[in-house]
Protein backbone atom coordinates (compact mmCIF):
# COMPACT_ATOMS: atom_id res chain seq x y z
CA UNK A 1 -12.28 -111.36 14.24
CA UNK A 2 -14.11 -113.51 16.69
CA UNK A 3 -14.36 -116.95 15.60
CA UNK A 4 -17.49 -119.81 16.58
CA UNK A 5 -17.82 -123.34 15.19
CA UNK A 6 -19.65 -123.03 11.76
CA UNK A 7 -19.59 -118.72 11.85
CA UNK A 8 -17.11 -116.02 11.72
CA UNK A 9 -17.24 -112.89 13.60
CA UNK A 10 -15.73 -109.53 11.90
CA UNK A 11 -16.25 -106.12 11.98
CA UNK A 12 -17.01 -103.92 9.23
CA UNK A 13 -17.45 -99.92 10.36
CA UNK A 14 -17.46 -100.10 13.52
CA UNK A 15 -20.48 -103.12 13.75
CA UNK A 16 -19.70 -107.01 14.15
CA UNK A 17 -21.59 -109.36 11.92
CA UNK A 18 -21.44 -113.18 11.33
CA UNK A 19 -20.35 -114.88 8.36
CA UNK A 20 -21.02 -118.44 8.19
CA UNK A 21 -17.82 -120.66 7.24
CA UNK A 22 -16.34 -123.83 8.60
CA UNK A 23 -13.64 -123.58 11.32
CA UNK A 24 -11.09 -124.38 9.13
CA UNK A 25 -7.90 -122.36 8.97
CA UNK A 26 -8.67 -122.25 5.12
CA UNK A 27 -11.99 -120.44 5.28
CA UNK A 28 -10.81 -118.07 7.88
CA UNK A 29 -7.71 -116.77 5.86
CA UNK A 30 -10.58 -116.29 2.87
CA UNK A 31 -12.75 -114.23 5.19
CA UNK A 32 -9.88 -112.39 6.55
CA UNK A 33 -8.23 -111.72 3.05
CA UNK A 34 -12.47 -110.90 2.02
CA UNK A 35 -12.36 -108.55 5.35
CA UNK A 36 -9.23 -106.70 4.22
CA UNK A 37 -9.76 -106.06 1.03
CA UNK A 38 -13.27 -104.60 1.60
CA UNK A 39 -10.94 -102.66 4.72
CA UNK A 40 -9.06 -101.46 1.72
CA UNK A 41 -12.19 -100.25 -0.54
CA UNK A 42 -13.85 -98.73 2.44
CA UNK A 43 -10.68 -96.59 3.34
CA UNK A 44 -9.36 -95.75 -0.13
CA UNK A 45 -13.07 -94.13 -0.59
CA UNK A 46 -13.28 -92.15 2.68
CA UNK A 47 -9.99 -90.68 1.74
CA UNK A 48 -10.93 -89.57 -1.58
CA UNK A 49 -14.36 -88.57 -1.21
CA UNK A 50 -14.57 -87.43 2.41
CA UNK A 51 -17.69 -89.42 2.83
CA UNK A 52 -18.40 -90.30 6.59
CA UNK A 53 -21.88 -92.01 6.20
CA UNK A 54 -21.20 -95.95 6.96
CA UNK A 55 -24.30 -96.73 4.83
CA UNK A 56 -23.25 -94.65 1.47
CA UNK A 57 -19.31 -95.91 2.16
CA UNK A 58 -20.78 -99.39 2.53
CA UNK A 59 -22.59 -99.02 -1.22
CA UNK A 60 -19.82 -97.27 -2.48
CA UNK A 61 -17.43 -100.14 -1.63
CA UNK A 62 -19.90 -102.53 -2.84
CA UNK A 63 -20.07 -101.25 -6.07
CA UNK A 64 -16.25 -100.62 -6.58
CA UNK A 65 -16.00 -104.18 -5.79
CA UNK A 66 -18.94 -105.13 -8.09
CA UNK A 67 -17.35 -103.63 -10.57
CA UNK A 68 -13.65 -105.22 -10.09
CA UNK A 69 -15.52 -108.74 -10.01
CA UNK A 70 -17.52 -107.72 -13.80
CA UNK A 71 -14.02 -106.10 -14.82
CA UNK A 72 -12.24 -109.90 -14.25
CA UNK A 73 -15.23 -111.64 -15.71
CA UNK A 74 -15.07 -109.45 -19.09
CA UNK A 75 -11.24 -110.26 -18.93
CA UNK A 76 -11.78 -113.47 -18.25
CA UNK A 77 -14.34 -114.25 -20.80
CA UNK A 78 -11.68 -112.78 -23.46
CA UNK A 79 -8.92 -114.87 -22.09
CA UNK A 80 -11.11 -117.82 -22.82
CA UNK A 81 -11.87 -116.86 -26.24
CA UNK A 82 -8.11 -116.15 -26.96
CA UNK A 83 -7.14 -119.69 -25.70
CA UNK A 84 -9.62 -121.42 -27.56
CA UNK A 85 -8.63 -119.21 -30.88
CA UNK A 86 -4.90 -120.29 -29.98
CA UNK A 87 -6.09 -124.13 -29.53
CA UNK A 88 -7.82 -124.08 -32.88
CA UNK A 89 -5.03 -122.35 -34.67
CA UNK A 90 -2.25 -124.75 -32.64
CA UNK A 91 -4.73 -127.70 -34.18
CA UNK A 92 -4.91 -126.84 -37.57
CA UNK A 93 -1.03 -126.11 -37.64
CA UNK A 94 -0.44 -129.82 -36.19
CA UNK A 95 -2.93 -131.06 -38.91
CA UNK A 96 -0.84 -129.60 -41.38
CA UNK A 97 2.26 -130.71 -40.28
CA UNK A 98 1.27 -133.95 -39.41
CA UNK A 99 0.18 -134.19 -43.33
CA UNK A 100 3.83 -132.97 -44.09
CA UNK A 101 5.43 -135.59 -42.35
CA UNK A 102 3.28 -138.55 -43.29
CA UNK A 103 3.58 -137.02 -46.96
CA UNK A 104 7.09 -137.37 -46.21
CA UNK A 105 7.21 -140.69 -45.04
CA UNK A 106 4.99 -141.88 -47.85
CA UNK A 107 7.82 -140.67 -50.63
CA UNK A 108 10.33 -142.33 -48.58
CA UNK A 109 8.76 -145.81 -48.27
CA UNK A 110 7.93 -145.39 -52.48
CA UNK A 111 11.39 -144.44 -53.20
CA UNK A 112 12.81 -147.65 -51.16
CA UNK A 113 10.69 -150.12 -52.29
């Protein structure tokens, strides 16, 4: 990976393209950790399907990937839910208990006046 101020060189199949990112150590390990798991997809789908054809391996990556990123939305989306279920439960629960103990504290203060 070739690297220019304000672009990023890699190669993908065999051709070199520019990605635009700052300098910054940062945005080259996200390109490079981008690069190789795209690397990953690209290989794990040769292997399996014997496909050979940069173009179709290209698409074929790009949609395993598309897929992994609406997989971690879907989970994601439920995750959310299920903490805001959990908040609302955790907030009625502290309601309630919060009634106990000033119920509580009410009986005392009767009983030592």
């Amino acid at each position: 990976m070739a690297k220019d101020e304000g672009r990023i060189e890699v190669t993908v199949l065999g051709h070199r393209y520019p990605v635009r990112a700052s300098g910054s150590a940062r945005d080259r390990a996200r390109v490079d950790e981008a690069l190789t798991l795209l690397e990953s997809h690209l290989d794990t789908i040769a292997r399996a399907t014997g496909e050979v054809d940069r173009g179709h391996l290209a698409v074929m990556a790009a949609l395993a990937l598309a897929d992994e990123v609406l997989t971690l939305t879907a989970q994601r989306e439920t995750s959310r839910a299920d903490d805001a279920a959990f908040r609302q439960v955790l907030r009625q629960r502290s309601e309630r208990l919060l009634g106990i103990v000033e119920e509580e504290i009410e009986a005392r203060l009767e009983v030592a006046q």
